[in-house]
PDB file of N, CA and C in Angstrom:
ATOM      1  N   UNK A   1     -46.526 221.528 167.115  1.00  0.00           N
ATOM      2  CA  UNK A   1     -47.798 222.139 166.754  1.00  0.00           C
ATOM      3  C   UNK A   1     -47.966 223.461 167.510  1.00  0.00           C
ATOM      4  N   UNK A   2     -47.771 223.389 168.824  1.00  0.00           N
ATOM      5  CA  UNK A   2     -48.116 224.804 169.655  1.00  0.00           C
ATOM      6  C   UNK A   2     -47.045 225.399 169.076  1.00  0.00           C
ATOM      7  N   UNK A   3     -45.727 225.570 168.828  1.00  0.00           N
ATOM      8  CA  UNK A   3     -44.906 226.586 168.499  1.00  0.00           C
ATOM      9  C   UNK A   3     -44.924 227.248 166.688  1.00  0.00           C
ATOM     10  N   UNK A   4     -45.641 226.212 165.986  1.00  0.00           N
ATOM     11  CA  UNK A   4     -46.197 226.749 164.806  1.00  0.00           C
ATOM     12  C   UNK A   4     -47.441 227.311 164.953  1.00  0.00           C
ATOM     13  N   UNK A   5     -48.263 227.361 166.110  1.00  0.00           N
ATOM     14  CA  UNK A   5     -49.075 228.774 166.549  1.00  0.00           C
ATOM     15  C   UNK A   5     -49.014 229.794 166.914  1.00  0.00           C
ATOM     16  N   UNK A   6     -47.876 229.643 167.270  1.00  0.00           N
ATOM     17  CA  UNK A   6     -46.766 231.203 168.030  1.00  0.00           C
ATOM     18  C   UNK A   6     -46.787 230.824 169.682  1.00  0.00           C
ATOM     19  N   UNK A   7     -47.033 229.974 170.098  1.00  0.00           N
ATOM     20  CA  UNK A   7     -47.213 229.413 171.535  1.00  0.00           C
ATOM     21  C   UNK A   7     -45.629 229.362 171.811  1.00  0.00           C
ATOM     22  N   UNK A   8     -45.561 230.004 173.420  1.00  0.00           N
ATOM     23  CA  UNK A   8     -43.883 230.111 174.242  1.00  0.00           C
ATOM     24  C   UNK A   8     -44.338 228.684 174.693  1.00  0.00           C
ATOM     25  N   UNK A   9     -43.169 227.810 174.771  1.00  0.00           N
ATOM     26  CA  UNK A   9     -42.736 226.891 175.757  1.00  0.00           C
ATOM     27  C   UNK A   9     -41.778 226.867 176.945  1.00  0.00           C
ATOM     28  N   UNK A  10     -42.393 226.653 178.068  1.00  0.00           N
ATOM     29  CA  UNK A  10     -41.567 226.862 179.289  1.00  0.00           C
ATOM     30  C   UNK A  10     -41.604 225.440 180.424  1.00  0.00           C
ATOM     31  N   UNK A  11     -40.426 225.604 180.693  1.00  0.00           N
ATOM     32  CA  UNK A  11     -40.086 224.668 182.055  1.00  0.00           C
ATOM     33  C   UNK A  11     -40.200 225.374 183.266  1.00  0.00           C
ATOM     34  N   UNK A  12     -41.575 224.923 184.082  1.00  0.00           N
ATOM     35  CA  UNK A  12     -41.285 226.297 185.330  1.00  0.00           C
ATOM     36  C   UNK A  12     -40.355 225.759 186.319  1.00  0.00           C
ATOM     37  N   UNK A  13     -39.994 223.967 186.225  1.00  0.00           N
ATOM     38  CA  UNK A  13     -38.866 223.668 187.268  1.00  0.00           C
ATOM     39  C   UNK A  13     -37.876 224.558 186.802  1.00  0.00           C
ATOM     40  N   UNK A  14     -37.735 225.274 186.556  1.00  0.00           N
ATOM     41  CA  UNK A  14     -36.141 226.453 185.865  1.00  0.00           C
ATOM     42  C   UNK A  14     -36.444 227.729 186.520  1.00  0.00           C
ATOM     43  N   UNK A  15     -37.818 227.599 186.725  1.00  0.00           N
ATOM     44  CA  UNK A  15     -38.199 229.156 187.429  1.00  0.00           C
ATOM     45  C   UNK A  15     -38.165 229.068 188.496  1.00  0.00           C
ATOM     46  N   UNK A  16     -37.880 230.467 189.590  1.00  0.00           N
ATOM     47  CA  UNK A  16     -38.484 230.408 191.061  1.00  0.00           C
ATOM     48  C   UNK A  16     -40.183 230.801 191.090  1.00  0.00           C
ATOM     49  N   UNK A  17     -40.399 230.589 192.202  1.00  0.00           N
ATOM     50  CA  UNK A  17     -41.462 230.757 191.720  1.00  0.00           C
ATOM     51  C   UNK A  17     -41.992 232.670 191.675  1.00  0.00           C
ATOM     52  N   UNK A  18     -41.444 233.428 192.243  1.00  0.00           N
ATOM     53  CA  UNK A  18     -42.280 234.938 191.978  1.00  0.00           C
ATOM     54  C   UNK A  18     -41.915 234.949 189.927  1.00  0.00           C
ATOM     55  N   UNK A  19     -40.889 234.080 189.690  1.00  0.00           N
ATOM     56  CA  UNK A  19     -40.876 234.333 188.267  1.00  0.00           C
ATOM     57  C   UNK A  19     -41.998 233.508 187.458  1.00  0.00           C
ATOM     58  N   UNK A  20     -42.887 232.383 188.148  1.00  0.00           N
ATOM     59  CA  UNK A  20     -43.589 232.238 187.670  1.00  0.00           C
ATOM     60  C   UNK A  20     -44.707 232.194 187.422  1.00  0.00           C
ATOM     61  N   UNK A  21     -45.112 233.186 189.056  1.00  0.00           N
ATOM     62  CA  UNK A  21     -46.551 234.309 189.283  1.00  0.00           C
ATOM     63  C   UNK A  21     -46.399 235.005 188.311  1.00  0.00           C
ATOM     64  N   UNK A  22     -45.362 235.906 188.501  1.00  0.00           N
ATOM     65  CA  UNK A  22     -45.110 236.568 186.764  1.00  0.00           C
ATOM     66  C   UNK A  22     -45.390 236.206 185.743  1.00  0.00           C
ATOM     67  N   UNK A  23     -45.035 235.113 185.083  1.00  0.00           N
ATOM     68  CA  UNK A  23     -45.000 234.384 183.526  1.00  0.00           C
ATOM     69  C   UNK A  23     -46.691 234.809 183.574  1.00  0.00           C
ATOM     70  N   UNK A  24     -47.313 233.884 184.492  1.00  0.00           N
ATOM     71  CA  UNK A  24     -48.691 233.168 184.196  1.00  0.00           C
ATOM     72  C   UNK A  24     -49.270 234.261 184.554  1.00  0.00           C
ATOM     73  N   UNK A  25     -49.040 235.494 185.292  1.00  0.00           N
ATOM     74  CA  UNK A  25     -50.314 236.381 185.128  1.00  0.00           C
ATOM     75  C   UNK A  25     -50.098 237.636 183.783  1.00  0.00           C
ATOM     76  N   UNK A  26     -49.155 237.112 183.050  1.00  0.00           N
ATOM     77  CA  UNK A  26     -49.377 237.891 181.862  1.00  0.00           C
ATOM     78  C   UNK A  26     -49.825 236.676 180.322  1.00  0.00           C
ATOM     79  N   UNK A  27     -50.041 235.170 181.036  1.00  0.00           N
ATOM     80  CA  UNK A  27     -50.500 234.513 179.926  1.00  0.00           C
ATOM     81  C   UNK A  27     -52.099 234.233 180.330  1.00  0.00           C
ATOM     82  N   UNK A  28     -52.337 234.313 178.763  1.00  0.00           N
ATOM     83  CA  UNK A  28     -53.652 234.161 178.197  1.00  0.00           C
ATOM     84  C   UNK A  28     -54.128 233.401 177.688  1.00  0.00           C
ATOM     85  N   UNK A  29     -53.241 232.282 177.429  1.00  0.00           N
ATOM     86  CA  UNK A  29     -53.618 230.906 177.290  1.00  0.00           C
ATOM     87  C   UNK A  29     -52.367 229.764 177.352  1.00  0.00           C
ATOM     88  N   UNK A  30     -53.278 228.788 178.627  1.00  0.00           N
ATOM     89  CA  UNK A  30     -52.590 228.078 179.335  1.00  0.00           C
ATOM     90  C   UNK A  30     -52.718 226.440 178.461  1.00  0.00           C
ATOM     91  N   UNK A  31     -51.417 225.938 178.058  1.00  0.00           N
ATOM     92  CA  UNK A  31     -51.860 224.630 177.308  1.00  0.00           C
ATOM     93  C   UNK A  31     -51.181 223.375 177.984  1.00  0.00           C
ATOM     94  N   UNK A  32     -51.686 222.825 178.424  1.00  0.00           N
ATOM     95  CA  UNK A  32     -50.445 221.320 178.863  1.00  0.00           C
ATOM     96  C   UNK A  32     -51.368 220.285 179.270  1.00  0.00           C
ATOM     97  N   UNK A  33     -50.844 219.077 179.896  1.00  0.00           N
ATOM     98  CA  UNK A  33     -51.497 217.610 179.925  1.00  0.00           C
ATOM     99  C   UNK A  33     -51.710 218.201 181.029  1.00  0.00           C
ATOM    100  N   UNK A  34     -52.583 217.272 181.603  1.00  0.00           N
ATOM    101  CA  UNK A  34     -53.407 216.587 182.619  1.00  0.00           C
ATOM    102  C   UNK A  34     -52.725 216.476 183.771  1.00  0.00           C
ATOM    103  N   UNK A  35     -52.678 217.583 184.989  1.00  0.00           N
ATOM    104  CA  UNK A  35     -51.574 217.741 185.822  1.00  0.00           C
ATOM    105  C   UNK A  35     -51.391 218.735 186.635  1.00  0.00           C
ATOM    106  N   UNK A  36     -50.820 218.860 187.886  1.00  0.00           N
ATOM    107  CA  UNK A  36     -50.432 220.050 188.937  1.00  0.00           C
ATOM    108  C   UNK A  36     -50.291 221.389 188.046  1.00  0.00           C
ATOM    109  N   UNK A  37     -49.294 221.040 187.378  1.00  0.00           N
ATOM    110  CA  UNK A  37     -48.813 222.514 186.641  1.00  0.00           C
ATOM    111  C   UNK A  37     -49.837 222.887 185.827  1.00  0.00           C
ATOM    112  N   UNK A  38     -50.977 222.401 185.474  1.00  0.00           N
ATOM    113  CA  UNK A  38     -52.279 223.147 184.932  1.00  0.00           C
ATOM    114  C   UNK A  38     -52.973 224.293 186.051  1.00  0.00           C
ATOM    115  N   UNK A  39     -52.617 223.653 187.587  1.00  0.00           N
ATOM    116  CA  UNK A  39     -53.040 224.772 189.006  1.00  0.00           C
ATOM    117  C   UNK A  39     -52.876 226.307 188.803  1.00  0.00           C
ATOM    118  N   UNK A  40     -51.375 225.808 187.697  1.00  0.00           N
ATOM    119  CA  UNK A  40     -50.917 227.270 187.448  1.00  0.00           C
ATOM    120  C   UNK A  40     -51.921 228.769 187.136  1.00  0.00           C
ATOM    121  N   UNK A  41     -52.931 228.241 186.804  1.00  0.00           N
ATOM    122  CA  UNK A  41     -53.967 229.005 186.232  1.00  0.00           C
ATOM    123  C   UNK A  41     -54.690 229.591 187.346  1.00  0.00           C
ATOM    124  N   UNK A  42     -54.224 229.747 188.518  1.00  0.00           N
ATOM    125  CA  UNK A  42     -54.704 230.582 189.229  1.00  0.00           C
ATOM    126  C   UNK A  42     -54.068 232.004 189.354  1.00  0.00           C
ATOM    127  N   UNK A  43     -52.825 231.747 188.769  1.00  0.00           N
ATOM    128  CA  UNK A  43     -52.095 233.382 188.669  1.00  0.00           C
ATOM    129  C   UNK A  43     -52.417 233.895 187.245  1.00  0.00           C
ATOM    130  N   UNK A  44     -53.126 233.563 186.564  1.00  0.00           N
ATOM    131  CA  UNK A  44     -53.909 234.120 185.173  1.00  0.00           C
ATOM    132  C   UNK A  44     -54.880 235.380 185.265  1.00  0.00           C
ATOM    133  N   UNK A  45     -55.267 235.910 184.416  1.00  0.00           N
ATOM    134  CA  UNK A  45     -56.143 237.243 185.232  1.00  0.00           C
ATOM    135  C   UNK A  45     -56.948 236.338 184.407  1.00  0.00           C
ATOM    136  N   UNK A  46     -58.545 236.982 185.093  1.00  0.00           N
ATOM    137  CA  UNK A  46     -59.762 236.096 184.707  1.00  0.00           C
ATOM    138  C   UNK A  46     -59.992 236.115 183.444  1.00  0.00           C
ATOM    139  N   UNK A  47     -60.545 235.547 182.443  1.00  0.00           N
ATOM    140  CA  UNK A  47     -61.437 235.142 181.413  1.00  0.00           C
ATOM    141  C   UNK A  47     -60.314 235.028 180.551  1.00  0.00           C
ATOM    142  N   UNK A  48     -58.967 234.199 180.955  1.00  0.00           N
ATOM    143  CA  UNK A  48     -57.796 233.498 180.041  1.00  0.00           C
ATOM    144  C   UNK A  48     -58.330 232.084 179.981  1.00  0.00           C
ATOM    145  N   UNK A  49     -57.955 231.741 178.662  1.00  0.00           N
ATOM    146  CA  UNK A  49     -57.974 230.121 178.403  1.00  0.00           C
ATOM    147  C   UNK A  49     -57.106 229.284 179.066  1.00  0.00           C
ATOM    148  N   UNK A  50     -57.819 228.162 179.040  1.00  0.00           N
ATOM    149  CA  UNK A  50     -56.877 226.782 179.346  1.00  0.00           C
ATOM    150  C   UNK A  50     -56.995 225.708 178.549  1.00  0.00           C
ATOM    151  N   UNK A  51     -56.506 225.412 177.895  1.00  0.00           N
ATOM    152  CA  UNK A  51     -56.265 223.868 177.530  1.00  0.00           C
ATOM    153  C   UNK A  51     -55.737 222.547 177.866  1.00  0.00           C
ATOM    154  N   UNK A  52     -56.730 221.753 178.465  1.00  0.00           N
ATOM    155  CA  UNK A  52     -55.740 220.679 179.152  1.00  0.00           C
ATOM    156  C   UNK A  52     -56.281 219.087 178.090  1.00  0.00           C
ATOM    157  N   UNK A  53     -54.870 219.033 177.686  1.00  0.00           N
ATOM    158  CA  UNK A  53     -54.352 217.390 177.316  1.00  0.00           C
ATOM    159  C   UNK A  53     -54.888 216.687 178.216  1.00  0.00           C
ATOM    160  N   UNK A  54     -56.161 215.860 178.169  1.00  0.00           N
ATOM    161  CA  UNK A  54     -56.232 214.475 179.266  1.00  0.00           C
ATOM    162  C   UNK A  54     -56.368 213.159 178.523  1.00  0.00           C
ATOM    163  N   UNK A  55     -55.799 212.554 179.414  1.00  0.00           N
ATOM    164  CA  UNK A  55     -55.566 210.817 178.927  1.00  0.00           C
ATOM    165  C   UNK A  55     -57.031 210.727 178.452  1.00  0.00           C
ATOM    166  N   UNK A  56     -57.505 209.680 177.423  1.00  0.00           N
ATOM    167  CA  UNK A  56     -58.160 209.639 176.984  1.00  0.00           C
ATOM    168  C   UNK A  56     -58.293 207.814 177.886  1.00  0.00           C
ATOM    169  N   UNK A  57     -59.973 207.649 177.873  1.00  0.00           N
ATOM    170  CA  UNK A  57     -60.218 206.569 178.600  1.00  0.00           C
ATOM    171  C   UNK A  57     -59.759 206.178 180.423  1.00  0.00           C
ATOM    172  N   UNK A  58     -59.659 207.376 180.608  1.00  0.00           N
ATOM    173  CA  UNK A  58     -59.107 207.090 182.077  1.00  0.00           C
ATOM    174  C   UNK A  58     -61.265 207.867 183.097  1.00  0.00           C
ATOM    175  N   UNK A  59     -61.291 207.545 184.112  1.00  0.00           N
ATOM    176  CA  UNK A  59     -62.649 208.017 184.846  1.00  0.00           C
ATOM    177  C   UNK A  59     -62.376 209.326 184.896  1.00  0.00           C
ATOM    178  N   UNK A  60     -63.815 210.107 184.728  1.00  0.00           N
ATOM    179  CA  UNK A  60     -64.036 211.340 183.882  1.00  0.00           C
ATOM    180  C   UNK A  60     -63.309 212.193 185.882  1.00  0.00           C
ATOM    181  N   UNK A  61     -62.576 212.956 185.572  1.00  0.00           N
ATOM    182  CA  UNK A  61     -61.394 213.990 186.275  1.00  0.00           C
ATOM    183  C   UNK A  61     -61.771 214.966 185.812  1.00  0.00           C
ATOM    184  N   UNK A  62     -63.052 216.316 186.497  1.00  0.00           N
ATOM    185  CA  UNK A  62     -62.945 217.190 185.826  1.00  0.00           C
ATOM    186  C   UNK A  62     -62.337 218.324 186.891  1.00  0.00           C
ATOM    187  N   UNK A  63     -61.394 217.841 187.576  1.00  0.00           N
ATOM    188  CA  UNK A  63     -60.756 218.867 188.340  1.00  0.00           C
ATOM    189  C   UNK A  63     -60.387 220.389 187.671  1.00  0.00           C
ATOM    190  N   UNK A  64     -59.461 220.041 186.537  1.00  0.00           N
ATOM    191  CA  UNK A  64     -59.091 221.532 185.736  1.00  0.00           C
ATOM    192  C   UNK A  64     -60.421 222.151 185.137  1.00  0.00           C
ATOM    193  N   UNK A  65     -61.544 221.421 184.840  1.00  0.00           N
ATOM    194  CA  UNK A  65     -62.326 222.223 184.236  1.00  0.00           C
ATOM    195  C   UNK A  65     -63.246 222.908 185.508  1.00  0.00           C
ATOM    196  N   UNK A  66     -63.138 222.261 187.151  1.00  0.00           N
ATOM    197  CA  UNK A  66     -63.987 223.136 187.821  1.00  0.00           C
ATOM    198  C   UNK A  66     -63.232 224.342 188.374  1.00  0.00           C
ATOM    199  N   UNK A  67     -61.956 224.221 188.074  1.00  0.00           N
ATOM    200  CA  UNK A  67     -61.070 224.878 188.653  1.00  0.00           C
ATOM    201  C   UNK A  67     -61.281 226.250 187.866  1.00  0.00           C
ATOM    202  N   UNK A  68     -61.484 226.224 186.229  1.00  0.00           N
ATOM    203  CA  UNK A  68     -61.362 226.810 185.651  1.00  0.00           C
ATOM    204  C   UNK A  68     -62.095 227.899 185.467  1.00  0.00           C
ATOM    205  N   UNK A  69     -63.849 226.871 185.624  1.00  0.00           N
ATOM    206  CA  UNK A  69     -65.016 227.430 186.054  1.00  0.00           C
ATOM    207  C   UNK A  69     -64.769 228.566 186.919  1.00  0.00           C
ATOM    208  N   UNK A  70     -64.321 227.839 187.848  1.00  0.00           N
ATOM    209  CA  UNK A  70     -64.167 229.018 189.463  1.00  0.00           C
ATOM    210  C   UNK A  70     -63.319 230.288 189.609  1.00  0.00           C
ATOM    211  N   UNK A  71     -62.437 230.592 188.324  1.00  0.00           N
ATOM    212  CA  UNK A  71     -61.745 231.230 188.097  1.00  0.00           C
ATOM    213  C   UNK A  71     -61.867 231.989 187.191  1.00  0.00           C
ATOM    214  N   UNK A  72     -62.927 231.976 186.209  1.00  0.00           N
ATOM    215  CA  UNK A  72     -63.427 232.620 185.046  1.00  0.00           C
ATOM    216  C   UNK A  72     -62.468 232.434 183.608  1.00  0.00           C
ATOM    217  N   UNK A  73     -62.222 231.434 183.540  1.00  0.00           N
ATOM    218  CA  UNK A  73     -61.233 230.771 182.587  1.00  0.00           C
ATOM    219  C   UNK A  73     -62.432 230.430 181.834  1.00  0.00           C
ATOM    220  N   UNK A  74     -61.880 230.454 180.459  1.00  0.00           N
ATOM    221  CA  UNK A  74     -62.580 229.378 179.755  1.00  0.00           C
ATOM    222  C   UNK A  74     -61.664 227.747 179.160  1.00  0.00           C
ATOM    223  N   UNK A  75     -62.392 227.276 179.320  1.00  0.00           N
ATOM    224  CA  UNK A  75     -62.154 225.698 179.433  1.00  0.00           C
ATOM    225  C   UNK A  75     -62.088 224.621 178.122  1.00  0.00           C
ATOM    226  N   UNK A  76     -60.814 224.195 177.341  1.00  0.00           N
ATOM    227  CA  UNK A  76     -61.223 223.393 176.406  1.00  0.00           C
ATOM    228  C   UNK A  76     -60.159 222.360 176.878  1.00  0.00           C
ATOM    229  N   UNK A  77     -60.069 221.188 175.910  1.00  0.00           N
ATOM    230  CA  UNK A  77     -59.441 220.127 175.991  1.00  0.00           C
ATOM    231  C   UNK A  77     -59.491 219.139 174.953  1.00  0.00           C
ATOM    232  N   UNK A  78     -58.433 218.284 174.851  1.00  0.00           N
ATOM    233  CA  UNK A  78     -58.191 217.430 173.978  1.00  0.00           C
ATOM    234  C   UNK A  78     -57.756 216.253 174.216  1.00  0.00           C
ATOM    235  N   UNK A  79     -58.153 215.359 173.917  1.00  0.00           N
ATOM    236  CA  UNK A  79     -57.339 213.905 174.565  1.00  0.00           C
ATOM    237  C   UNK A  79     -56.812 213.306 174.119  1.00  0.00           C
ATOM    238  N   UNK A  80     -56.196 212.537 174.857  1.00  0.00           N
ATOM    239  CA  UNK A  80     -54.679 211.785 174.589  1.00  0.00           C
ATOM    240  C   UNK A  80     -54.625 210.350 174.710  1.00  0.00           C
ATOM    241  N   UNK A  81     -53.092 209.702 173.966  1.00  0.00           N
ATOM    242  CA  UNK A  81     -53.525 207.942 174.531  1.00  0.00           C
ATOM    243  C   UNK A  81     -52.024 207.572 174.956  1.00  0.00           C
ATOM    244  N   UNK A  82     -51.806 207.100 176.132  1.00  0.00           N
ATOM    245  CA  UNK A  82     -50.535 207.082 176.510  1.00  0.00           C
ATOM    246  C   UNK A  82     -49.692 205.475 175.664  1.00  0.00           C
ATOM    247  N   UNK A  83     -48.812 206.027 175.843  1.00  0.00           N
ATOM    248  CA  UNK A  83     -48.051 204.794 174.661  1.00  0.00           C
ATOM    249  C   UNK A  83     -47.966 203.385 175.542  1.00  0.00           C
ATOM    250  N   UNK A  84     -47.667 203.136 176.423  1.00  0.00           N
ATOM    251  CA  UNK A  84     -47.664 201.973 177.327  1.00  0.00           C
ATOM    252  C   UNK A  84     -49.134 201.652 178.436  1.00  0.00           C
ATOM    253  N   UNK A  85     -50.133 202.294 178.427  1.00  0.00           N
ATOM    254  CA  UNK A  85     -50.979 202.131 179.230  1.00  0.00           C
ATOM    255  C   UNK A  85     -50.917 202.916 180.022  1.00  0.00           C
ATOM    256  N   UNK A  86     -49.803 203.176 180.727  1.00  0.00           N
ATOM    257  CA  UNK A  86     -50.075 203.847 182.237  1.00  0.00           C
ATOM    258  C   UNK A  86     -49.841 205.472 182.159  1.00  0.00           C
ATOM    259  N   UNK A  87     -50.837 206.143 182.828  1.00  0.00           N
ATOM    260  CA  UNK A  87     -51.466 207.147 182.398  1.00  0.00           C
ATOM    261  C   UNK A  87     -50.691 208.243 183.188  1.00  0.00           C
ATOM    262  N   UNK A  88     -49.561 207.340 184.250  1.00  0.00           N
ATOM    263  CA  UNK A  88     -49.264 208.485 185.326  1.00  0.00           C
ATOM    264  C   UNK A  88     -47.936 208.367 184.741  1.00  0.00           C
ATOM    265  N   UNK A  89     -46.629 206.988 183.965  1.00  0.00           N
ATOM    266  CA  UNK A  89     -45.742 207.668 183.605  1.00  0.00           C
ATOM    267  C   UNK A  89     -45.284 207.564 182.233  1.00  0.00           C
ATOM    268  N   UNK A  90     -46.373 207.539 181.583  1.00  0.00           N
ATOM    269  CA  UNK A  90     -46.047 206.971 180.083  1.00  0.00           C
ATOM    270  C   UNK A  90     -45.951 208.589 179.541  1.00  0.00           C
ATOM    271  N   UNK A  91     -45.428 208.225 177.948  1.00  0.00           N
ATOM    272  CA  UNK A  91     -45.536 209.296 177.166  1.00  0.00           C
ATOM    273  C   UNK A  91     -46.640 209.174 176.386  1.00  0.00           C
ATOM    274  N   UNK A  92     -47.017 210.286 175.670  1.00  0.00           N
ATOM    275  CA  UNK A  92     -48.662 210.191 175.120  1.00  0.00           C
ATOM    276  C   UNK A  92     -48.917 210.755 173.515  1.00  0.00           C
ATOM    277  N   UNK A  93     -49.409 209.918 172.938  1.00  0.00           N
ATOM    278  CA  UNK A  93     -49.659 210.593 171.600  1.00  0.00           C
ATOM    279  C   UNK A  93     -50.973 211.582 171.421  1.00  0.00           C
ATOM    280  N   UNK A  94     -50.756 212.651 170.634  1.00  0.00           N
ATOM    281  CA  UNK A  94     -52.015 213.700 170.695  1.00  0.00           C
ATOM    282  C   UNK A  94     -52.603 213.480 169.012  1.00  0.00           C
ATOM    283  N   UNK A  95     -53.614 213.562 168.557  1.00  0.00           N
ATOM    284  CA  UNK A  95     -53.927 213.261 167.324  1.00  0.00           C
ATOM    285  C   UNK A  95     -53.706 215.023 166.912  1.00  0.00           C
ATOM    286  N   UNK A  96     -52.560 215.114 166.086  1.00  0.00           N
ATOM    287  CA  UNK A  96     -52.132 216.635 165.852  1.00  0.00           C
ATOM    288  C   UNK A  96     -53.669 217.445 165.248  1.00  0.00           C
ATOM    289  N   UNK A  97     -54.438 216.792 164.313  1.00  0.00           N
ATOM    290  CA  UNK A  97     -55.497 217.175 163.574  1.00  0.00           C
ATOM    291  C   UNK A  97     -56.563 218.111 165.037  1.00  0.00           C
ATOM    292  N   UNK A  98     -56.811 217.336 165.780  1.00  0.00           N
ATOM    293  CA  UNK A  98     -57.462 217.390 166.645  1.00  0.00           C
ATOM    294  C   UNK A  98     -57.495 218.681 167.968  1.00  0.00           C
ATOM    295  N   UNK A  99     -55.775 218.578 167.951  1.00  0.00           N
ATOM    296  CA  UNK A  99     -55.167 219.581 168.537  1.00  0.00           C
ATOM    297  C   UNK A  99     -55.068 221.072 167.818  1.00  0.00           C
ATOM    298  N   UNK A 100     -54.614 220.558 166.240  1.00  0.00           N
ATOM    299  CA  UNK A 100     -54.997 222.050 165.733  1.00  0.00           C
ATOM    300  C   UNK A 100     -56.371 222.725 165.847  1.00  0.00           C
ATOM    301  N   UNK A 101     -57.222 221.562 165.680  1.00  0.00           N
ATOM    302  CA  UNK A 101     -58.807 222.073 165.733  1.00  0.00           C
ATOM    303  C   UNK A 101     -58.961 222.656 167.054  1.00  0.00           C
ATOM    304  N   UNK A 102     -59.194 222.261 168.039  1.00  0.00           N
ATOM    305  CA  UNK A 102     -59.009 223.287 169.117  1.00  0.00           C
ATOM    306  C   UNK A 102     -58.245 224.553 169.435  1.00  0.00           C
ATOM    307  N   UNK A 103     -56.901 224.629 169.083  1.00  0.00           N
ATOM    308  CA  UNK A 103     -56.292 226.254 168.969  1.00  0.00           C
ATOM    309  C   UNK A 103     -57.157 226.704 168.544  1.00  0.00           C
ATOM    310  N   UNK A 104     -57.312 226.097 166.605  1.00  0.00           N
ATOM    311  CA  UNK A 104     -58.077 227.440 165.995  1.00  0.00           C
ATOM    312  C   UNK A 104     -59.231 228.015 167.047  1.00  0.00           C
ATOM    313  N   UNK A 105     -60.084 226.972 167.028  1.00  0.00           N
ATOM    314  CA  UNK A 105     -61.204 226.841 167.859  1.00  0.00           C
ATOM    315  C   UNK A 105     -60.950 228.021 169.248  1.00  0.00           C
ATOM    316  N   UNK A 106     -60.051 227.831 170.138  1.00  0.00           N
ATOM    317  CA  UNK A 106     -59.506 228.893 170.809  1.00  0.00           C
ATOM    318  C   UNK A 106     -59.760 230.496 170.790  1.00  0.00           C
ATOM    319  N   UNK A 107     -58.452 230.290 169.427  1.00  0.00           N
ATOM    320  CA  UNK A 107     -58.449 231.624 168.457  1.00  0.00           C
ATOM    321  C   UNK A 107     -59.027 232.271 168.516  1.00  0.00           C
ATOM    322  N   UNK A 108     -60.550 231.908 167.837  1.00  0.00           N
ATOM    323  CA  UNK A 108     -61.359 232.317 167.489  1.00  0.00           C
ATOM    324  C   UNK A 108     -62.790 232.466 168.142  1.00  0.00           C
ATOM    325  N   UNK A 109     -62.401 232.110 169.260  1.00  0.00           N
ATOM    326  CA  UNK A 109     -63.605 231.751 170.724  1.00  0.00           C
ATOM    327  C   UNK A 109     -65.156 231.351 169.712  1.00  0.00           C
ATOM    328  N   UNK A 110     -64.884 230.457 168.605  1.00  0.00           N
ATOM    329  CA  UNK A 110     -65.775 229.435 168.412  1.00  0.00           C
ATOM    330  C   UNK A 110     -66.538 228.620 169.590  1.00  0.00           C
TER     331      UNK A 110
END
């Protein structure tokens, strides 16, 4: 779905890191699950998006969204349901419908 939006996909374990102060302060919108590498969004210049994937049904975690706050990000999200229960190493299904609705939504700072 993100790469039929025109969205890059990256592994930053592949990067050092000045390469990935780099990446992230020329991106403008940050998309991934529920996680450290969402922190990334502090090398963003202000008023870039974030999108964070969170487990769906887990106690309300609004770490990325105060983070985001504090950084002049704007803040959306979509949730998820992990395939085995466990939220820290399962894999997770995204309802694609849901996910497109937010890009657009993005997009278009709806």
């Amino acid at each position: 779905m993100l790469t039929l939006f025109g969205y890059e996909v990256h592994y930053f374990e592949d990067y050092d890191f000045g390469k990935q102060v780099r990446l992230m302060s020329e991106t403008k919108i940050l998309v991934g699950f529920h996680g450290a590498g969402l922190t990334n969004m502090l090398f963003m210049q202000p008023g870039g998006k974030v999108l964070e994937i969170r487990p769906d049904g887990t106690p309300v975690n609004n770490c990325f969204f105060t983070q985001a706050n504090a950084l002049n990000h704007h803040y959306y999200y979509v949730l998820s349901n992990p395939i085995d229960g466990d939220t820290h190493l399962s894999d997770f299904t995204v309802d694609t419908e849901k996910l497109k609705s937010a890009l657009l939504c993005i997009e278009t700072d709806i």
